[in-house]
Protein backbone atom coordinates (compact mmCIF):
# COMPACT_ATOMS: atom_id res chain seq x y z
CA UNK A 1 0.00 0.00 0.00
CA UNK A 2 1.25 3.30 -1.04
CA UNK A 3 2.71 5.48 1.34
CA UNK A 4 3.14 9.46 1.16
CA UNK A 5 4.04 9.33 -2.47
CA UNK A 6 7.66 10.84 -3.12
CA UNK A 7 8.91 10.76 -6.57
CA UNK A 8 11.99 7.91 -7.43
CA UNK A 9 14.59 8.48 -9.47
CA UNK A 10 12.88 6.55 -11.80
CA UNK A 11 9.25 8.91 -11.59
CA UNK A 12 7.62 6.25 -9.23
CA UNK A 13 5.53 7.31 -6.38
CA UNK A 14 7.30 4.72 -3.43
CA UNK A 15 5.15 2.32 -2.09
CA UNK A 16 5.63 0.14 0.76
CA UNK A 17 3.96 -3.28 -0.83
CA UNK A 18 6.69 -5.45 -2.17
CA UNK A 19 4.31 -8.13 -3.23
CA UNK A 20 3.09 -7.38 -6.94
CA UNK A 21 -0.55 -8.04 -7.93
CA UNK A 22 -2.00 -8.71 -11.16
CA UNK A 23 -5.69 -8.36 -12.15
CA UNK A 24 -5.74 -12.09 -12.82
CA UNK A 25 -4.77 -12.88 -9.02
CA UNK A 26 -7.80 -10.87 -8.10
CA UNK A 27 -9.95 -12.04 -10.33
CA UNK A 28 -9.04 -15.69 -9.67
CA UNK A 29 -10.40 -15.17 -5.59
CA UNK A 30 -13.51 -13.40 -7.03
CA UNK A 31 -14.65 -10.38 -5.36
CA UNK A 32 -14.63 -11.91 -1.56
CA UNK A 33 -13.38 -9.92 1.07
CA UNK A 34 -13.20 -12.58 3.41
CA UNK A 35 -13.82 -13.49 7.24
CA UNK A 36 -10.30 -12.96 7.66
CA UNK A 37 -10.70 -9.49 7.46
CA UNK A 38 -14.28 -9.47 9.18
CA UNK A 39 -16.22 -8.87 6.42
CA UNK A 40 -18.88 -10.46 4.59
CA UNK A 41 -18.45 -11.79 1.28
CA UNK A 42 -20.01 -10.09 -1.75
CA UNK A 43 -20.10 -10.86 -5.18
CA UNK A 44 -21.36 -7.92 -7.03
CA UNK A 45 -21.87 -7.32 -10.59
CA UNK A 46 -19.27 -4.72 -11.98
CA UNK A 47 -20.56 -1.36 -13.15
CA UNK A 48 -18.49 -0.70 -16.48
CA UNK A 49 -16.83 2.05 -14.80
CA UNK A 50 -15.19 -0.03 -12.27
CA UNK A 51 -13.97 -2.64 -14.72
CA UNK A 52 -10.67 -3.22 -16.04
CA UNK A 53 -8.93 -0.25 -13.71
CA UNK A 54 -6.11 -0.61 -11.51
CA UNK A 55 -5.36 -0.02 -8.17
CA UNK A 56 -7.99 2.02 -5.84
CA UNK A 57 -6.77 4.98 -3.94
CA UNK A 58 -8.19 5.61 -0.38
CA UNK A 59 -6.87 8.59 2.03
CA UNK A 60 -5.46 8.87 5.63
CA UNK A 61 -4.73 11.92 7.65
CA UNK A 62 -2.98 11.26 10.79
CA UNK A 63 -1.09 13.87 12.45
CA UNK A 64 2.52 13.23 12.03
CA UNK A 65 4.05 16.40 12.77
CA UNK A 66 2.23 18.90 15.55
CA UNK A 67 0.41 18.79 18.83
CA UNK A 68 -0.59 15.49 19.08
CA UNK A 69 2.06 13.97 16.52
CA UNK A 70 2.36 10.92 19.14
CA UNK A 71 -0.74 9.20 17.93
CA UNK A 72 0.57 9.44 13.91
CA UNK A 73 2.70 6.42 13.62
CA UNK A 74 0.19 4.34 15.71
CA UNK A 75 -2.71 5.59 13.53
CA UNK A 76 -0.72 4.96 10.62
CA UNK A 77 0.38 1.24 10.84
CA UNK A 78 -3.47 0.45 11.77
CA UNK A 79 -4.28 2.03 8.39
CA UNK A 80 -1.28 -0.28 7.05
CA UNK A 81 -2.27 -3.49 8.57
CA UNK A 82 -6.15 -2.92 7.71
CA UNK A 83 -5.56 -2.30 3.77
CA UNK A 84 -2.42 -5.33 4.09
CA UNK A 85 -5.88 -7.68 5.44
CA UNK A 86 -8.21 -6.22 2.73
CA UNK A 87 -5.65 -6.50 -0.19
CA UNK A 88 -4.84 -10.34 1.02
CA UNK A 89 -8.61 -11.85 1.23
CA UNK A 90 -9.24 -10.13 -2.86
CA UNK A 91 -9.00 -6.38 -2.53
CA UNK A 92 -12.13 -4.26 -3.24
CA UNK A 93 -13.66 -5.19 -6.40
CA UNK A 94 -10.71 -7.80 -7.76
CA UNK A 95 -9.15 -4.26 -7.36
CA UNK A 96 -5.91 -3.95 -5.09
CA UNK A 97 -6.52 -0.75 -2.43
CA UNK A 98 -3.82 1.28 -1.92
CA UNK A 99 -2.70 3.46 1.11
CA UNK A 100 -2.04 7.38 0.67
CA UNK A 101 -0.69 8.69 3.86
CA UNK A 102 -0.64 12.62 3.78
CA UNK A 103 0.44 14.01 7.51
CA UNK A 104 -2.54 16.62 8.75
CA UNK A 105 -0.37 18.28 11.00
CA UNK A 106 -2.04 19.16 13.80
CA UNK A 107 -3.74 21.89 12.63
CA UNK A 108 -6.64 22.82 10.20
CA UNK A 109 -4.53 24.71 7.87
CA UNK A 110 -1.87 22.12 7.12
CA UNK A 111 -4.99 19.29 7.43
CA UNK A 112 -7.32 21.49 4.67
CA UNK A 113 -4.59 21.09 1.86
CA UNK A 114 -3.40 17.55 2.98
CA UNK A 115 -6.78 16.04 2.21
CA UNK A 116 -7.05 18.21 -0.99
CA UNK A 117 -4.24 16.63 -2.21
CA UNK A 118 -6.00 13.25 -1.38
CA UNK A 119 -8.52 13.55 -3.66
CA UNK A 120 -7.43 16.24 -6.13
CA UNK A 121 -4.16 14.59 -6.55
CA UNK A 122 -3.83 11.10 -5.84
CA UNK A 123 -7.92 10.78 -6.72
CA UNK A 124 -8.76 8.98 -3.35
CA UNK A 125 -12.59 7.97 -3.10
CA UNK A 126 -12.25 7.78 0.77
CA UNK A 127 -10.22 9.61 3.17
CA UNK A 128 -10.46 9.40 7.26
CA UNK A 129 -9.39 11.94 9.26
CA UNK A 130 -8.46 14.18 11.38
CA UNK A 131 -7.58 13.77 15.28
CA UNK A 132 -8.27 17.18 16.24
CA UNK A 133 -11.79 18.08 16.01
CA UNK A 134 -10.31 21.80 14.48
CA UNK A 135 -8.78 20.19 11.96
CA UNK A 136 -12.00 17.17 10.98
CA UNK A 137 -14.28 20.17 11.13
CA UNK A 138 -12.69 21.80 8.41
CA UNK A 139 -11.71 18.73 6.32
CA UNK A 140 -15.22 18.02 6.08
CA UNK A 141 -16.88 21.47 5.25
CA UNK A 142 -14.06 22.67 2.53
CA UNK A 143 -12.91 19.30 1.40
CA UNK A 144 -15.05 16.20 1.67
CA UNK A 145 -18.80 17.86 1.13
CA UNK A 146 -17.72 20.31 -1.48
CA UNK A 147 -16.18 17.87 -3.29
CA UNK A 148 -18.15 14.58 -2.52
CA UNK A 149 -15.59 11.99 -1.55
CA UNK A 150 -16.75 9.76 1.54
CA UNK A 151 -14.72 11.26 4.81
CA UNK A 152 -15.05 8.22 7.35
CA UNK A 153 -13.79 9.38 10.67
CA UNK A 154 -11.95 7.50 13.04
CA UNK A 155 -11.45 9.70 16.33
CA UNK A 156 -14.21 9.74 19.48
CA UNK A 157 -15.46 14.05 19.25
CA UNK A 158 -18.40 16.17 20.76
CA UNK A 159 -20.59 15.21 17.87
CA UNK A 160 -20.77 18.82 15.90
CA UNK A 161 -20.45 17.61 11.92
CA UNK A 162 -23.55 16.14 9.68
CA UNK A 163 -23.13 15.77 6.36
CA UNK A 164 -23.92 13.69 3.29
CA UNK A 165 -20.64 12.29 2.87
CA UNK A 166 -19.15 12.49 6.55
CA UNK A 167 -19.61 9.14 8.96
CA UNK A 168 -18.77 8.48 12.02
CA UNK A 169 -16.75 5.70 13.45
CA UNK A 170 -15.68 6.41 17.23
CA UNK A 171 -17.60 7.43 20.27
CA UNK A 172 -19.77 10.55 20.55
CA UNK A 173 -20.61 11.68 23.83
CA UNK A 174 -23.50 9.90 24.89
CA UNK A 175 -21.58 6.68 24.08
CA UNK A 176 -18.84 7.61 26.29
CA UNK A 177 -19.21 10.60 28.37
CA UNK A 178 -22.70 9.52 30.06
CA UNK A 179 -21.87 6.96 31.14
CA UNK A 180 -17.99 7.75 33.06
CA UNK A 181 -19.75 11.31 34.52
CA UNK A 182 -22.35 9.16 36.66
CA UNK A 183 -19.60 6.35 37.55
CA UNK A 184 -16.99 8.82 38.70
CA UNK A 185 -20.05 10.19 40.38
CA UNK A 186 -21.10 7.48 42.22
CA UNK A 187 -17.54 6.36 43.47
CA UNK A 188 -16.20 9.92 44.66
CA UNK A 189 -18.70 12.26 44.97
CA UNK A 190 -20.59 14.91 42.78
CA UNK A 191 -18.32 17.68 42.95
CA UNK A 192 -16.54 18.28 39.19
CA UNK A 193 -14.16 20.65 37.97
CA UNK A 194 -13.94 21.01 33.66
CA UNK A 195 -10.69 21.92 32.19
CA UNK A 196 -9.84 22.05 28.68
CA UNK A 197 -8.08 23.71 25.54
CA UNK A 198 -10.16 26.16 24.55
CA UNK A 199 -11.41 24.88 20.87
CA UNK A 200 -14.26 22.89 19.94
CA UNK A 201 -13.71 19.23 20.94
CA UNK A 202 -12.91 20.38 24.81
CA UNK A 203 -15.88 23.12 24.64
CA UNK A 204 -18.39 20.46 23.24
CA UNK A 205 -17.33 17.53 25.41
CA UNK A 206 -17.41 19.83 28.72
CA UNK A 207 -20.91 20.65 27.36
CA UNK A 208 -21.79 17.06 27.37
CA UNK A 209 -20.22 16.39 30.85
CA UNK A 210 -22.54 19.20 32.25
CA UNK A 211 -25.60 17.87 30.83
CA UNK A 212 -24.81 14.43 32.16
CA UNK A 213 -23.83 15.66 35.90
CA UNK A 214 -26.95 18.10 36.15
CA UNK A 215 -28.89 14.58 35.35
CA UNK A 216 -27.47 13.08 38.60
CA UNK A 217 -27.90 16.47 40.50
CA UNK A 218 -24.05 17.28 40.54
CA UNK A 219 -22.45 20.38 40.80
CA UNK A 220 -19.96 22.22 38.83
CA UNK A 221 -17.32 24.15 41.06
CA UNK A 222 -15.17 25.07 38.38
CA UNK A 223 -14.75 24.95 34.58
CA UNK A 224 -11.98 27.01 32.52
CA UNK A 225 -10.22 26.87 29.33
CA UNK A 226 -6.82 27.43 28.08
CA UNK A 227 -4.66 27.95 24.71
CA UNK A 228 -3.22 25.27 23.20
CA UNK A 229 0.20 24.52 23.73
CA UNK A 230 -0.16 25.53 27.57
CA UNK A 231 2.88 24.10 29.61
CA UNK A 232 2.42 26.19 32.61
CA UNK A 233 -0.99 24.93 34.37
CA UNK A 234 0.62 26.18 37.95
CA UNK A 235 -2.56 29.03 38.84
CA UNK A 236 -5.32 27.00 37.37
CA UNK A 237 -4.10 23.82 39.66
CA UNK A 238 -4.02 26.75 42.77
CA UNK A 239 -7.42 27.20 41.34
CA UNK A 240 -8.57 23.45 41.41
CA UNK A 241 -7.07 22.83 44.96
CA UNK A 242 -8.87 25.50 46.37
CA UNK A 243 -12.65 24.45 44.71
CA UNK A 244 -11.75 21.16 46.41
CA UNK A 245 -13.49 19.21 43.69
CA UNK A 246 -14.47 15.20 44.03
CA UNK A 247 -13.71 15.02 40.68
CA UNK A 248 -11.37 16.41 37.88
CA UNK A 249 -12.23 16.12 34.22
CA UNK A 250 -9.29 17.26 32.23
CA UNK A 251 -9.84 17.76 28.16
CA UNK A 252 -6.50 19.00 27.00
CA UNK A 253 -5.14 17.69 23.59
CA UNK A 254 -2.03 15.98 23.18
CA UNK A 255 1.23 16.88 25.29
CA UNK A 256 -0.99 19.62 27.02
CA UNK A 257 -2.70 16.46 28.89
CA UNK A 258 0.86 15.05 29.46
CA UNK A 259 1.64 18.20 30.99
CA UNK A 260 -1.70 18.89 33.25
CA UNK A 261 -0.81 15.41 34.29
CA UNK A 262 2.84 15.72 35.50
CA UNK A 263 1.68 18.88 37.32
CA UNK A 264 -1.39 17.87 39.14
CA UNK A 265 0.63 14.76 40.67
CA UNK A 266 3.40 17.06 42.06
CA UNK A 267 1.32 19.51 43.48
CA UNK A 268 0.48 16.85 45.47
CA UNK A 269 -3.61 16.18 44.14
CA UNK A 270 -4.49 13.04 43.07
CA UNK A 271 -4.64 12.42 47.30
CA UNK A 272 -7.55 15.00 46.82
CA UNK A 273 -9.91 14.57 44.16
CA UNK A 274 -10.15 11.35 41.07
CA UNK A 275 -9.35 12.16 37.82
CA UNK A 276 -10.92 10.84 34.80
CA UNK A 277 -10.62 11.44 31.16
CA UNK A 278 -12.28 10.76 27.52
CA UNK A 279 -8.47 11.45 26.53
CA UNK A 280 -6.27 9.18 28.58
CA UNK A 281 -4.24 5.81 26.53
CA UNK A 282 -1.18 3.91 25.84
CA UNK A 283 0.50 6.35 23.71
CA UNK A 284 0.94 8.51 26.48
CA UNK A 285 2.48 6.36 28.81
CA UNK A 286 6.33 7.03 27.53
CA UNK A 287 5.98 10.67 28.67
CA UNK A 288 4.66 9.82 32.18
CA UNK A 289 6.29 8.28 35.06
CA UNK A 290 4.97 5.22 37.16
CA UNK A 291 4.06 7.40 39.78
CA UNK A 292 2.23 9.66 37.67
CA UNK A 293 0.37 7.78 35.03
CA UNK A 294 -0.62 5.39 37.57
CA UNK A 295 -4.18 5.74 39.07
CA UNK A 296 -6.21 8.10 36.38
CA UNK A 297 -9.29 6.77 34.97
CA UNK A 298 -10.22 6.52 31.09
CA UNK A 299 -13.32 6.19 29.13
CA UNK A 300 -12.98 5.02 25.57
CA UNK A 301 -14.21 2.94 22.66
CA UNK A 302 -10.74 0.88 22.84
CA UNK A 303 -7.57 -0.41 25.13
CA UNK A 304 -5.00 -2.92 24.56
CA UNK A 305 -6.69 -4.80 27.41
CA UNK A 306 -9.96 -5.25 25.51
CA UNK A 307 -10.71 -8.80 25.60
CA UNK A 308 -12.26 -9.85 22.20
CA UNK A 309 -10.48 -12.30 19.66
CA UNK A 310 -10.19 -9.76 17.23
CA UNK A 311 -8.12 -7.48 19.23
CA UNK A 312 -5.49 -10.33 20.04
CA UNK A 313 -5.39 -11.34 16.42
CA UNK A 314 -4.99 -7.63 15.16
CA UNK A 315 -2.30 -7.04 17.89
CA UNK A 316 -0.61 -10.48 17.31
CA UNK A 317 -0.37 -8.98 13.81
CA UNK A 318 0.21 -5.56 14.70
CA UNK A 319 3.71 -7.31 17.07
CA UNK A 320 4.90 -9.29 14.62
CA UNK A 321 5.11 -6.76 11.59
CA UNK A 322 6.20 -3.56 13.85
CA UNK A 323 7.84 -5.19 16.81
CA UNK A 324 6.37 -6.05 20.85
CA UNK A 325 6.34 -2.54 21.46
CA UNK A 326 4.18 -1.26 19.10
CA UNK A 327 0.69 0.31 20.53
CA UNK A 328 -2.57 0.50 19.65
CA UNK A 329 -5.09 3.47 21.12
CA UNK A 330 -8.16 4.20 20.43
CA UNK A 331 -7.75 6.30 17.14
CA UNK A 332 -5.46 3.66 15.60
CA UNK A 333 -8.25 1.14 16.02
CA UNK A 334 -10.82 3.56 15.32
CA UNK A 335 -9.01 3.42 11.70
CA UNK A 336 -9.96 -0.27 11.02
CA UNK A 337 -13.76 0.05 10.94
CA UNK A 338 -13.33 3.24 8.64
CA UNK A 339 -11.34 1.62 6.09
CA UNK A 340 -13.52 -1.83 6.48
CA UNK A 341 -16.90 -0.48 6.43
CA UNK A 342 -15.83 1.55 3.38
CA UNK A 343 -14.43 -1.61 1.86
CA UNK A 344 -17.44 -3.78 2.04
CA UNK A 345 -19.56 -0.58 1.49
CA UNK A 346 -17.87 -0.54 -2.28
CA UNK A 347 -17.71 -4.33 -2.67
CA UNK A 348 -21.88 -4.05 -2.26
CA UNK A 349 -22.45 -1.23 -4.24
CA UNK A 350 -20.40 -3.12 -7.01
CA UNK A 351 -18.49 0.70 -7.26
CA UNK A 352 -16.26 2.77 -5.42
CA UNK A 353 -18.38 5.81 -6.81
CA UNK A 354 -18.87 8.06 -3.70
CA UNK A 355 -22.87 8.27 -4.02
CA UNK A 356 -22.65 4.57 -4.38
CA UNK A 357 -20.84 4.18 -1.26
CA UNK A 358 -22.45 6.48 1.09
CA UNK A 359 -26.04 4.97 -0.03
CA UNK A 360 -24.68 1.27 0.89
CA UNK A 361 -22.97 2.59 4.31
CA UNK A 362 -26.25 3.81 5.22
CA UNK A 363 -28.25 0.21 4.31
CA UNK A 364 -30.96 -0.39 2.12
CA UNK A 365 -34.27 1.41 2.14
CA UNK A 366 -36.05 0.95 5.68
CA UNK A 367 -33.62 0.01 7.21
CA UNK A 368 -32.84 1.66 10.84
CA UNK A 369 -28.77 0.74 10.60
CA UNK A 370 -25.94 -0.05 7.37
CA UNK A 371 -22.83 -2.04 7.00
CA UNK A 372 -21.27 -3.41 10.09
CA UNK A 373 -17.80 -4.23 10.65
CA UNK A 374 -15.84 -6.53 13.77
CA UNK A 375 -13.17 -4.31 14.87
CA UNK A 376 -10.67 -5.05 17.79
CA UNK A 377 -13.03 -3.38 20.27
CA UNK A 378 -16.01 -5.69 18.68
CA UNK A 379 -18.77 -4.86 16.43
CA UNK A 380 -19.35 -1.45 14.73
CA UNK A 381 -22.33 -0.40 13.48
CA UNK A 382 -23.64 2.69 10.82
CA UNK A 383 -27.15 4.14 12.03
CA UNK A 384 -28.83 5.12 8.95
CA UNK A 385 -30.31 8.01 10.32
CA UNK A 386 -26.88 10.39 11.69
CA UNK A 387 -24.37 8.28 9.94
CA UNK A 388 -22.61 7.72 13.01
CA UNK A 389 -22.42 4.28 14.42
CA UNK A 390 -23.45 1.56 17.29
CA UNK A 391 -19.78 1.02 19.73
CA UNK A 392 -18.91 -0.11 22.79
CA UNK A 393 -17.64 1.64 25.67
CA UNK A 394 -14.96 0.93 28.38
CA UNK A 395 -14.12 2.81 31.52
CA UNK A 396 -10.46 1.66 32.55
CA UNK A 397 -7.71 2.72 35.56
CA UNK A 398 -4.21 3.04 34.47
CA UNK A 399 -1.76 0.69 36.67
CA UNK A 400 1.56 2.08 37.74
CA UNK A 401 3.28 -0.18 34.28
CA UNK A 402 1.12 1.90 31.98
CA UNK A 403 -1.86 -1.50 31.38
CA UNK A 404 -5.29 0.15 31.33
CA UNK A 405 -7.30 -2.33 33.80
CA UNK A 406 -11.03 -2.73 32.39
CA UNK A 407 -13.33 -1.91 35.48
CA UNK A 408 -17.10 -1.56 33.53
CA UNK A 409 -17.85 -1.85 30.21
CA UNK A 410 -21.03 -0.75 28.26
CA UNK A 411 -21.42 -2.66 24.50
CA UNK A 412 -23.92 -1.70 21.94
CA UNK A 413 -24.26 1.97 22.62
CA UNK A 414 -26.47 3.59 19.72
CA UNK A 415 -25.22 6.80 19.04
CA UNK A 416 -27.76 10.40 19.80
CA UNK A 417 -25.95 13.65 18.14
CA UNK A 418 -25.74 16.58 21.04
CA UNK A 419 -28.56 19.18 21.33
CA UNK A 420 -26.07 21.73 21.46
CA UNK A 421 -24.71 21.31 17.48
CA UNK A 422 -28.84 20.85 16.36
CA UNK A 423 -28.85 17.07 15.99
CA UNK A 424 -28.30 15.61 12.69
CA UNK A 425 -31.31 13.92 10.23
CA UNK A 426 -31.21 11.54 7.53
CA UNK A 427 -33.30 13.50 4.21
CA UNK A 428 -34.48 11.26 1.51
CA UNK A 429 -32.91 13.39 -1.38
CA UNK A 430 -30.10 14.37 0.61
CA UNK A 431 -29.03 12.14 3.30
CA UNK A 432 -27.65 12.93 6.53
CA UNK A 433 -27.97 16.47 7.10
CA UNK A 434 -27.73 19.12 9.80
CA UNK A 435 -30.44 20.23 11.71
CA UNK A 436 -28.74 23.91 12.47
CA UNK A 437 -25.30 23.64 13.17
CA UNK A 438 -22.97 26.35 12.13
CA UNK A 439 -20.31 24.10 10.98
CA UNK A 440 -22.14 22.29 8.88
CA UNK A 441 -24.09 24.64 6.16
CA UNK A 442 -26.95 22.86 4.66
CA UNK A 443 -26.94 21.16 1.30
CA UNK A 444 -27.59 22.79 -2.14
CA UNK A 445 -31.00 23.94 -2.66
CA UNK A 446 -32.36 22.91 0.73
């Protein structure tokens, strides 16, 4: 599968796929895409644009340079092992799927012309991205809508974008926030204190937390928002300590979280109030010491410790190509169900046509859900309705060597879109749509 194509000296974009395929080889497995890969099998007929073509170009974002450039490699090598599975059981369509890697950077205006060059210049059909919800936000509204390529995203957010072409892979706050607020809650007491870098995904998911502790008749003693980039959090911990909170919930991106962390343990306060966290994984655990990373709480889709077959097989594979110490959090396996439920998506549309794909990710007519998908953290599931999907949900405590121990789990959670961003509605002519959120402008003529 191709990586971020650089020119040889012989004009060749470099790819990192060794093996060669031939049409033939496809053509001789049919169109399967087998249980191997989780999928079902489909034999479609061929629509006479998708005949005879060669490879088929798909589109990842991961943020290899920037703010939260730890999570790139990881998010990357999931993308790598999911096509290697595809591409192994048949391809897409007796059709080989290839890998473009283009790094987002961390920031909307490096992530903007990234996925433009996706689909203007290496004519991806799919892309999936970005981390930061910045960054998604505008990927969707100048990129994938304008120019209708399917944008399947693969990291849990606060649930602001709707669109015709955008789904939904990960966790949306009522899949994952409602259900640590009351636990934390019930364990330490209702007093909470918000923090968070002050951009959408913290503003959002602080919303949601609110909404979920007024529920349980909590009480907010503190909520505050900083810059990105912050490494001094010194007054707003003076701050915390003296609202004496039960509770912390900390939503700072990236090595801002890594920071809070380090700080809040030498000021001496995980003694006086729990801290739990939507943001909180493996990939974090090199920058934190025993003593620090040990104790916090984490709510998420996936951990390492997840105990389904098809996380052992994926990180048996995941070992044994990139060595013991590769990790997997929840974005990199957030990746696998984007890039699957596209696959089989195009294998039953008989196309890789965008329209196509988005019409058989939603299901067929009548139906309430679409194409499902077994991930590592278990079964994934489109709802027609929001284009976001059915996940499961784990609340975890980090030990002192950096293993996330499960403590509750909550599967099957169907996804509802925040009143805050308007909701989101499937039309008949249209698709998913936005209700009346301002990120997400309606569609022509509507």
């Amino acid at each position: 599968m191709a990586k971020d194509p650089k020119k040889t000296g012989k004009g060749k974009p470099e790819t990192s796929q060794k093996k060669k395929f031939s049409r033939r080889d496809f053509l001789k497995t049919g169109a399967a895409i087998g249980a191997g890969a989780g999928l079902t099998i489909f034999v479609p007929k061929l629509s006479l644009a998708d005949r005879d073509k060669g490879p088929i170009n798909i589109g990842l974002l991961p943020p290899l340079t920037g703010l939260v450039s730890i999570y790139g490699e990881e998010i990357k090598r999931a993308g790598e092992l999911t096509v290697e599975m595809i591409n192994e059981k048949g391809g897409v369509l007796g059709r080989k799927v290839n890998l473009v890697i283009q790094d987002d950077g961390s920031l909307p205006n490096t992530a903007v012309p990234a996925a433009e060059r996706l689909v203007k210049k290496y004519n991806c059909v799919m892309i999936s991205g970005c981390l930061l919800s910045n960054s998604r936000i505008a990927v969707n509204n100048q990129v994938a809508e304008p120019l209708k390529v399917v944008h399947n995203n693969w990291s849990f957010y606060e649930g602001s974008i709707c669109g015709r072409y955008f789904f939904h892979m990960a966790a949306v706050p009522n899949q994952q926030i409602d259900k640590m607020i009351p636990w934390m809650a019930k364990k330490f007491g209702k007093r909470f204190y918000f923090v968070g870098n002050d951009y959408e995904w913290p503003h959002g998911s602080i919303a949601a937390c609110k909404s979920a502790l007024k529920k349980i008749g909590g009480e907010v003693v503190g909520e505050e928002y900083n810059p990105l980039g912050t490494s001094d959090f010194s007054s707003m911990l003076m701050r915390i300590k003296r609202a004496k909170p039960d509770v912390v919930v900390p939503y700072e991106a990236g090595t801002d979280q890594n920071a809070f962390l380090k700080q809040y343990t030498a000021m001496g306060l995980k003694d006086k109030a729990a801290v739990v966290m939507g943001h909180y994984d493996e990939a974090m655990m090199p920058g934190l010491e025993p003593e620090v990373r040990e104790g916090f709480y984490s709510c998420n889709t996936y951990f390492m410790t997840v105990p389904t077959k098809e996380n052992k097989e994926f990180l048996a594979r995941l070992h044994k190509k990139y060595g013991e110490k590769a990790i997997l959090t929840n974005f990199g396996e957030g990746v696998v169900p984007c890039i699957k439920i596209w696959a089989k998506a195009a294998q039953k549309a008989g196309t890789v046509n965008p329209d196509a794909v988005v019409k058989a990710q939603e299901g067929p007519p009548g139906s309430k859900t679409g194409i499902s998908s077994v991930s590592p953290q278990g079964k994934v599931t489109v709802v027609k309705e929001n284009h976001h999907c059915i996940v499961s949900t784990y609340l975890t405590q980090c030990q002192r060597d950096g293993v996330f121990k499960i403590l509750e789990s909550w599967p099957n959670q169907w996804p509802v879109m925040p009143e805050r961003y308007g909701g989101c509605v499937a039309s008949k002519q249209n698709g998913c749509r936005p209700l009346k959120d301002k990120n997400c402008p309606p569609f022509p003529g509507e």
